[in-house]
PDB file of N, CA and C in Angstrom:
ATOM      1  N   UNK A   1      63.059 104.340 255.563  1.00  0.00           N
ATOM      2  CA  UNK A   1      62.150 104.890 254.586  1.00  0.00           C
ATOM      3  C   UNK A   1      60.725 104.573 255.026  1.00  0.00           C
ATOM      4  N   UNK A   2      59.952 105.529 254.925  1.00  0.00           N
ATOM      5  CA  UNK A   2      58.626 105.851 255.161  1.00  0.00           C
ATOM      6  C   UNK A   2      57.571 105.004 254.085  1.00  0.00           C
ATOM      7  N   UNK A   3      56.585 104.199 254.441  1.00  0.00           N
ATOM      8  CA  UNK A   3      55.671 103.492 253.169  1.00  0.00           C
ATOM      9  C   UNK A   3      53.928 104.233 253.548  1.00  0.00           C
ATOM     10  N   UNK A   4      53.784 104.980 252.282  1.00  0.00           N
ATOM     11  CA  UNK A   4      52.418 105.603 252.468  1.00  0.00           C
ATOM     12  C   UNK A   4      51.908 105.184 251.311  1.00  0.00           C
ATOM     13  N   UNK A   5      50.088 105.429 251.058  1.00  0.00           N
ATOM     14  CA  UNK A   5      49.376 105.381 250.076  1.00  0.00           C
ATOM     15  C   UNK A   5      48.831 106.354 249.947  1.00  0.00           C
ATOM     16  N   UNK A   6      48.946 106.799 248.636  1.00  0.00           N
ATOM     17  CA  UNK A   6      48.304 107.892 247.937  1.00  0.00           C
ATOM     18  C   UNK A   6      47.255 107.452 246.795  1.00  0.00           C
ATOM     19  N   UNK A   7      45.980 108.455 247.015  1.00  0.00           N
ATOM     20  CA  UNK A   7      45.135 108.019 246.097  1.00  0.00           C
ATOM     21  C   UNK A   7      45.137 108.947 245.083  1.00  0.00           C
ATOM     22  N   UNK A   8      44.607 108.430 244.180  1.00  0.00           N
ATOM     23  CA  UNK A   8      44.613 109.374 242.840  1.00  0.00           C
ATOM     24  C   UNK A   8      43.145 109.173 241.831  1.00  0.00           C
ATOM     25  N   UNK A   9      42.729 110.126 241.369  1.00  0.00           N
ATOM     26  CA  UNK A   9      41.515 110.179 240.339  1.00  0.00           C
ATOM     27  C   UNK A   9      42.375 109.304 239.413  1.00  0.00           C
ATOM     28  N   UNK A  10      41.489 108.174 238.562  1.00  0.00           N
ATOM     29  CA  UNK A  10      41.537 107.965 237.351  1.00  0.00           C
ATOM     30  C   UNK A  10      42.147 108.491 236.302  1.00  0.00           C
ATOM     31  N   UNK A  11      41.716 110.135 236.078  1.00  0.00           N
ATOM     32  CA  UNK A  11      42.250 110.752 235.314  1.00  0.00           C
ATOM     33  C   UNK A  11      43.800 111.024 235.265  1.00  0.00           C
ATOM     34  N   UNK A  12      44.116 110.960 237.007  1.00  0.00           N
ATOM     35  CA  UNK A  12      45.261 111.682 237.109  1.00  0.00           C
ATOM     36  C   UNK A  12      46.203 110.883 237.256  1.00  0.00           C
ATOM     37  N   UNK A  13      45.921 109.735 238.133  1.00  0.00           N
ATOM     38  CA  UNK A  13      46.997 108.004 237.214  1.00  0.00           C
ATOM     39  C   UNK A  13      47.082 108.466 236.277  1.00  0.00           C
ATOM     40  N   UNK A  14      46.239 108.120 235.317  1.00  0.00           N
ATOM     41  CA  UNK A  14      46.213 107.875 234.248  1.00  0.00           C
ATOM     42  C   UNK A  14      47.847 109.033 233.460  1.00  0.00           C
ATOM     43  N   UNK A  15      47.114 109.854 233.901  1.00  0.00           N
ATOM     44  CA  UNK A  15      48.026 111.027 232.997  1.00  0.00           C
ATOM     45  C   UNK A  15      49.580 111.034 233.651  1.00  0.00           C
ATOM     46  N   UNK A  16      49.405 110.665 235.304  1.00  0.00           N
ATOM     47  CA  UNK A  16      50.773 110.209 235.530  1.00  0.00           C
ATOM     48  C   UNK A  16      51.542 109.247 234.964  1.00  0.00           C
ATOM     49  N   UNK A  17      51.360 108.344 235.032  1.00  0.00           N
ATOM     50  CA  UNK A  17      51.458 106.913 234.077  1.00  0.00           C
ATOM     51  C   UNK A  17      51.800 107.420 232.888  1.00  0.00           C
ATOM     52  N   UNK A  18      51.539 107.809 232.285  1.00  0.00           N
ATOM     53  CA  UNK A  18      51.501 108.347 230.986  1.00  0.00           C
ATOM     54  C   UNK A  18      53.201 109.385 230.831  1.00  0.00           C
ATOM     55  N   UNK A  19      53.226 110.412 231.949  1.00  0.00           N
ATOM     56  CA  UNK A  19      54.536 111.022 231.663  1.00  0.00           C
ATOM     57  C   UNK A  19      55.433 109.890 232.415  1.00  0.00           C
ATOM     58  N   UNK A  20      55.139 109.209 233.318  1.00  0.00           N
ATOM     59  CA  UNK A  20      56.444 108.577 233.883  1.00  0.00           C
ATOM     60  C   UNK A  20      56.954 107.495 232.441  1.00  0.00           C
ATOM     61  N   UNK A  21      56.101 106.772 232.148  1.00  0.00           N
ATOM     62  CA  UNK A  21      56.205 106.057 231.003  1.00  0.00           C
ATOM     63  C   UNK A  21      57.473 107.335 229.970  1.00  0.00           C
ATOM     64  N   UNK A  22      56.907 107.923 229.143  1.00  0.00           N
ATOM     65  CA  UNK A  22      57.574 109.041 228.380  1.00  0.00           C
ATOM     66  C   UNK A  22      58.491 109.155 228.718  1.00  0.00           C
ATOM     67  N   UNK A  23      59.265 109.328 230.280  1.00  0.00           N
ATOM     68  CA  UNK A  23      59.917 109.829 230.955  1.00  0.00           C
ATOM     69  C   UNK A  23      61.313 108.478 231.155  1.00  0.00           C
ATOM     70  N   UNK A  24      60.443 107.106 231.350  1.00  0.00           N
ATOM     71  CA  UNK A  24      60.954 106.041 231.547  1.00  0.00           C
ATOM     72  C   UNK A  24      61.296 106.087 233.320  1.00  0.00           C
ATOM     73  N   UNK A  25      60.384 106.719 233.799  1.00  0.00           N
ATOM     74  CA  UNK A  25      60.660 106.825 235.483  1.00  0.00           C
ATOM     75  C   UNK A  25      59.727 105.847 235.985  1.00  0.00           C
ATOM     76  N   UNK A  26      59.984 105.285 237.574  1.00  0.00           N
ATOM     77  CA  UNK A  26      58.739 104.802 238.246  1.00  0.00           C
ATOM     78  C   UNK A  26      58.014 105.500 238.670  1.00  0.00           C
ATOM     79  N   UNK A  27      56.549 105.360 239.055  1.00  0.00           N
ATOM     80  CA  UNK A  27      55.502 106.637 239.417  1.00  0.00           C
ATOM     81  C   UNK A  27      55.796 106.501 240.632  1.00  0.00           C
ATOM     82  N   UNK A  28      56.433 106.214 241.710  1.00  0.00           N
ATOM     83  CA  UNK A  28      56.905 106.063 243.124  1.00  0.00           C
ATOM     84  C   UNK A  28      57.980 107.121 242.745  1.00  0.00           C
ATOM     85  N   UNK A  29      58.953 106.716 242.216  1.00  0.00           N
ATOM     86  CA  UNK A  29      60.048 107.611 242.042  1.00  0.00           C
ATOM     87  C   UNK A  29      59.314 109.534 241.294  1.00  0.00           C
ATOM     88  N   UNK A  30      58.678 109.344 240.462  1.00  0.00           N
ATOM     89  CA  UNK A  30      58.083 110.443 240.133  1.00  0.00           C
ATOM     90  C   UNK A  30      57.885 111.518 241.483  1.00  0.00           C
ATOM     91  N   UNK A  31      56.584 110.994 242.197  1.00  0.00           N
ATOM     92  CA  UNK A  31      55.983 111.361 242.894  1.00  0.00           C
ATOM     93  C   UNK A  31      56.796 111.676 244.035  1.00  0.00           C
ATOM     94  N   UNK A  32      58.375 110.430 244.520  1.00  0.00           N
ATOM     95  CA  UNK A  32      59.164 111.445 245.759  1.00  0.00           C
ATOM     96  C   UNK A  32      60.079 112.203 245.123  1.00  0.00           C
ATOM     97  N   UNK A  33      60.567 112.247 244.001  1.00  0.00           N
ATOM     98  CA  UNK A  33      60.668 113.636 243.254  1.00  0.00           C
ATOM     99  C   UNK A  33      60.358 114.932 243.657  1.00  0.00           C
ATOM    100  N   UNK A  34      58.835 114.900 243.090  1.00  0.00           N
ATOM    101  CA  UNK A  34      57.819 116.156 242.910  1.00  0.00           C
ATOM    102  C   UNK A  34      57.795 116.324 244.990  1.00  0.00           C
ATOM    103  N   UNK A  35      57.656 115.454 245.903  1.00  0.00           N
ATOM    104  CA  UNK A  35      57.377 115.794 246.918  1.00  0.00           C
ATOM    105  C   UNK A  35      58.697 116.445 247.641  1.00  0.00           C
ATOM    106  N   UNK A  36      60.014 115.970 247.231  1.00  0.00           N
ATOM    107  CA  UNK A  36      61.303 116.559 247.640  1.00  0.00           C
ATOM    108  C   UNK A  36      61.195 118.066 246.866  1.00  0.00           C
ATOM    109  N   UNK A  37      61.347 118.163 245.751  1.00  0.00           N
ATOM    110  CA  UNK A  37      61.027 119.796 245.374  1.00  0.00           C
ATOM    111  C   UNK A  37      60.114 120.549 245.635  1.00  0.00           C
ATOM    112  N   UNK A  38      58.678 119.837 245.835  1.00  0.00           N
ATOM    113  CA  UNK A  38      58.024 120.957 246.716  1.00  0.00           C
ATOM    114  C   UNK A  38      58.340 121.553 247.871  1.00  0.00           C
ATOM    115  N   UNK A  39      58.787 120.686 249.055  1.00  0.00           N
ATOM    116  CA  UNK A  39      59.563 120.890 250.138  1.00  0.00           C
ATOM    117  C   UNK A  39      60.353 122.149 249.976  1.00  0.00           C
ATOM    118  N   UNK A  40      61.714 121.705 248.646  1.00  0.00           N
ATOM    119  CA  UNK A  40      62.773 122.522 248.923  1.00  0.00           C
ATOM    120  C   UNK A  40      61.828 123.839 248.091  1.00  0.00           C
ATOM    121  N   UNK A  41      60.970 123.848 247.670  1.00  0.00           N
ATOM    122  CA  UNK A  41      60.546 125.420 247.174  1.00  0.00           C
ATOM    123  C   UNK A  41      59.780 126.073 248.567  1.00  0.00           C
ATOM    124  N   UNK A  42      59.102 125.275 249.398  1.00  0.00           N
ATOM    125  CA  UNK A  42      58.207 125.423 250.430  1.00  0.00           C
ATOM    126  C   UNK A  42      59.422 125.888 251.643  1.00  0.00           C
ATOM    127  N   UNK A  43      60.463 125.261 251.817  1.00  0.00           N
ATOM    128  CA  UNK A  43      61.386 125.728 252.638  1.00  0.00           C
ATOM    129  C   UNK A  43      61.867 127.047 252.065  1.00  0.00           C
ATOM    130  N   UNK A  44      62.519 127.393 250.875  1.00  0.00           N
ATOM    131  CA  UNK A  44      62.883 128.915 250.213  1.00  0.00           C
ATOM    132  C   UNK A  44      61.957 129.920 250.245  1.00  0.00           C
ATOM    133  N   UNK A  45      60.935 129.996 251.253  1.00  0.00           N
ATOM    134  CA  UNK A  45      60.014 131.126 251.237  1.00  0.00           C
ATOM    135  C   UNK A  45      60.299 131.924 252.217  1.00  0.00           C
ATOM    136  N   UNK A  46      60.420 131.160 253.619  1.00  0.00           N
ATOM    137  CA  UNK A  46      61.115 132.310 254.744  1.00  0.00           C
ATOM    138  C   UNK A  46      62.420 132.957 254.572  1.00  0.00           C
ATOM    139  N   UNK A  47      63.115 132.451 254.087  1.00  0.00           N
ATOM    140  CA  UNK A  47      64.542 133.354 253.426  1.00  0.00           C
ATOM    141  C   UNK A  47      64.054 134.448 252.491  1.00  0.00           C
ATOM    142  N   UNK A  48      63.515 134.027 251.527  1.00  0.00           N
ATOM    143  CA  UNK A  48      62.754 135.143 250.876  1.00  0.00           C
ATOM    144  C   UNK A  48      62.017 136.278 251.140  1.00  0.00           C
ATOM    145  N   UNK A  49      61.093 135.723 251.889  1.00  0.00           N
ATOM    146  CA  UNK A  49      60.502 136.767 252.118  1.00  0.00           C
ATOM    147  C   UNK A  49      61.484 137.689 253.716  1.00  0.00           C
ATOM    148  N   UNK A  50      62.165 137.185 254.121  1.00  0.00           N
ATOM    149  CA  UNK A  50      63.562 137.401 254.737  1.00  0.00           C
ATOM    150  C   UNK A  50      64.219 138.737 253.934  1.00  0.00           C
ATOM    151  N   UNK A  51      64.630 138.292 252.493  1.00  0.00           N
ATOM    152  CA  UNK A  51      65.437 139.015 251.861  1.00  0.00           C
ATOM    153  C   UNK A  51      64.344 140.471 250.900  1.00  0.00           C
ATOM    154  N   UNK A  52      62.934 139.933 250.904  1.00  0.00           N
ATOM    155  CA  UNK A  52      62.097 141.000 250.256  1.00  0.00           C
ATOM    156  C   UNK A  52      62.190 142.062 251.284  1.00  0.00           C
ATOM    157  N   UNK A  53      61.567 141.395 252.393  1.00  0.00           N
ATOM    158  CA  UNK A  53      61.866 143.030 253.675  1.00  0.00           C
ATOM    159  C   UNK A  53      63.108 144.030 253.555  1.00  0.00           C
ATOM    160  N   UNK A  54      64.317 142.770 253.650  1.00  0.00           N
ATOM    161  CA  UNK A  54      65.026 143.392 254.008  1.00  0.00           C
ATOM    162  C   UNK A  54      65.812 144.694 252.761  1.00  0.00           C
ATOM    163  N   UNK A  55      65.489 144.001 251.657  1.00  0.00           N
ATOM    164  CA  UNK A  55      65.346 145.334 250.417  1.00  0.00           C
ATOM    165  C   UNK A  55      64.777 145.904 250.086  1.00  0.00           C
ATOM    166  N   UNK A  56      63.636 146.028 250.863  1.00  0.00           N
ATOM    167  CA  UNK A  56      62.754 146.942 251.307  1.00  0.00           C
ATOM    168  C   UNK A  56      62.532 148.217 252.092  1.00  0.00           C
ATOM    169  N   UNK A  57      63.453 147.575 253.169  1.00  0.00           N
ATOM    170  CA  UNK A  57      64.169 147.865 253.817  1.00  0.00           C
ATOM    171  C   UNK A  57      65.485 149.257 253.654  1.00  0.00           C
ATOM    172  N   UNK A  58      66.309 148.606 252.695  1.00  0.00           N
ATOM    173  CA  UNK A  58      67.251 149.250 251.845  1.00  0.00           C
ATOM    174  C   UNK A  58      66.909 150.084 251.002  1.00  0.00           C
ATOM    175  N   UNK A  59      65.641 150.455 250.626  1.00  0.00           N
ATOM    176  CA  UNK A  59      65.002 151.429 249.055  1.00  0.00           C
ATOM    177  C   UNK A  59      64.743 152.507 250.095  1.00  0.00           C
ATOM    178  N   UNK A  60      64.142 152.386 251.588  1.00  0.00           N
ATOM    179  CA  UNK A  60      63.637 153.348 251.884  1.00  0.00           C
ATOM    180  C   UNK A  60      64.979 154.282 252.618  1.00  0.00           C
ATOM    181  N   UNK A  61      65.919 153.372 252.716  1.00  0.00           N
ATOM    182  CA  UNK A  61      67.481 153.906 253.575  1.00  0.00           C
ATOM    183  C   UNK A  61      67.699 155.188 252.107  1.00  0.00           C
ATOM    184  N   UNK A  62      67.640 154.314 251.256  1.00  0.00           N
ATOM    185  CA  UNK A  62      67.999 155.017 249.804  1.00  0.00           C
ATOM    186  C   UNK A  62      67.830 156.674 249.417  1.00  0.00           C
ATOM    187  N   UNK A  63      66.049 155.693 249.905  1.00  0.00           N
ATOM    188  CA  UNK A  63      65.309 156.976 249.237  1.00  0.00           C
ATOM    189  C   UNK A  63      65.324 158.387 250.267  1.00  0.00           C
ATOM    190  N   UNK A  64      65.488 157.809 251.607  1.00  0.00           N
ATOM    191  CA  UNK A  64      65.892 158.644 252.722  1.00  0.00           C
ATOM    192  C   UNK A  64      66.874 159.702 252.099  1.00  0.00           C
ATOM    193  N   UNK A  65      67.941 159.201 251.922  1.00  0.00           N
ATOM    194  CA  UNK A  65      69.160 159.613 251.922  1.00  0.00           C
ATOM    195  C   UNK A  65      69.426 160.831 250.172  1.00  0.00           C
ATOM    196  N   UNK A  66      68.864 160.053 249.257  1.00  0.00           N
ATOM    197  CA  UNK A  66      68.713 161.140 248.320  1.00  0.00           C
ATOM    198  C   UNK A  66      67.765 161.999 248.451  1.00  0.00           C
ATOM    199  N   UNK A  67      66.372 162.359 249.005  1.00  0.00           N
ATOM    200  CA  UNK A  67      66.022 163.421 249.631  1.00  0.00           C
ATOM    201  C   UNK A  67      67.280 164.572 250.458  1.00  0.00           C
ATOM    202  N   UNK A  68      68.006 163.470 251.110  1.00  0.00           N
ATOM    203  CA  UNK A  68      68.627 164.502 252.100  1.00  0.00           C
ATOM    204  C   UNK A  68      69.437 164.911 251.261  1.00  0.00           C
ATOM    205  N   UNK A  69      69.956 164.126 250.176  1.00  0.00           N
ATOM    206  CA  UNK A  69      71.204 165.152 249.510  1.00  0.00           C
ATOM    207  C   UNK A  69      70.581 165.784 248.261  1.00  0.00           C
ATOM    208  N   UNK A  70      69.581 165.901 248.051  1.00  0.00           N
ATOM    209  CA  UNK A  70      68.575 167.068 247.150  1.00  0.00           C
ATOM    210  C   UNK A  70      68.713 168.452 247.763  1.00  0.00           C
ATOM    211  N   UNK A  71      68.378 168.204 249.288  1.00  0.00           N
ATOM    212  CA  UNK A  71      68.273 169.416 249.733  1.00  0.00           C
ATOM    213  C   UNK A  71      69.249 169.851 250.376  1.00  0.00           C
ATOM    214  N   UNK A  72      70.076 169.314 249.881  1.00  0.00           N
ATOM    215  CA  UNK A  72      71.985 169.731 250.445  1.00  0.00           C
ATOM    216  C   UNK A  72      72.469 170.546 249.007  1.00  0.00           C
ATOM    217  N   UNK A  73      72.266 169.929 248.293  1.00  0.00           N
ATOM    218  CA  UNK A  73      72.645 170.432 246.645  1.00  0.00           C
ATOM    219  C   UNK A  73      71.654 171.265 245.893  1.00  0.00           C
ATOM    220  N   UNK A  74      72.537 172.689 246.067  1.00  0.00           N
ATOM    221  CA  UNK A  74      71.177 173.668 244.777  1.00  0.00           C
ATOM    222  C   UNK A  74      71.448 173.115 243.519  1.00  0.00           C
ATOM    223  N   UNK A  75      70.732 173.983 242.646  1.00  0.00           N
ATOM    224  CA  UNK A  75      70.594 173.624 241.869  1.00  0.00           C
ATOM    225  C   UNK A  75      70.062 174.630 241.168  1.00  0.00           C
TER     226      UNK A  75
END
């Protein structure tokens, strides 16, 4: 395990302190919390935006394809 220092405004101790208390957590524990879920949200973006293309991708196959069968089918 890794030992770092983080600084913090007054205000924002303060207000940390304040939910960990509420919470009954340590502000160490808080804080590698919040830094493990940022990660895992910060890692879920290249898949994403992975999966936005690629149904993007798929609308225009779509939209291709009902054009073509518009003008296959009178009407």
């Amino acid at each position: 395990m890794h030992t770092t220092t983080v600084r913090f405004s007054g205000e924002t101790w303060a207000q940390l302190k304040e939910v960990c208390e509420r919470d009954g957590i340590a502000t160490a524990q808080y804080i590698r919390e919040a830094t493990i879920a940022r990660l895992a949200q910060s890692s879920q973006l290249p898949q994403v935006d992975r999966q936005d293309r690629e149904l993007e991708e798929l609308r225009g196959r779509v939209e291709r394809i009902e054009r073509a069968l518009q003008r296959r089918i009178p009407r």
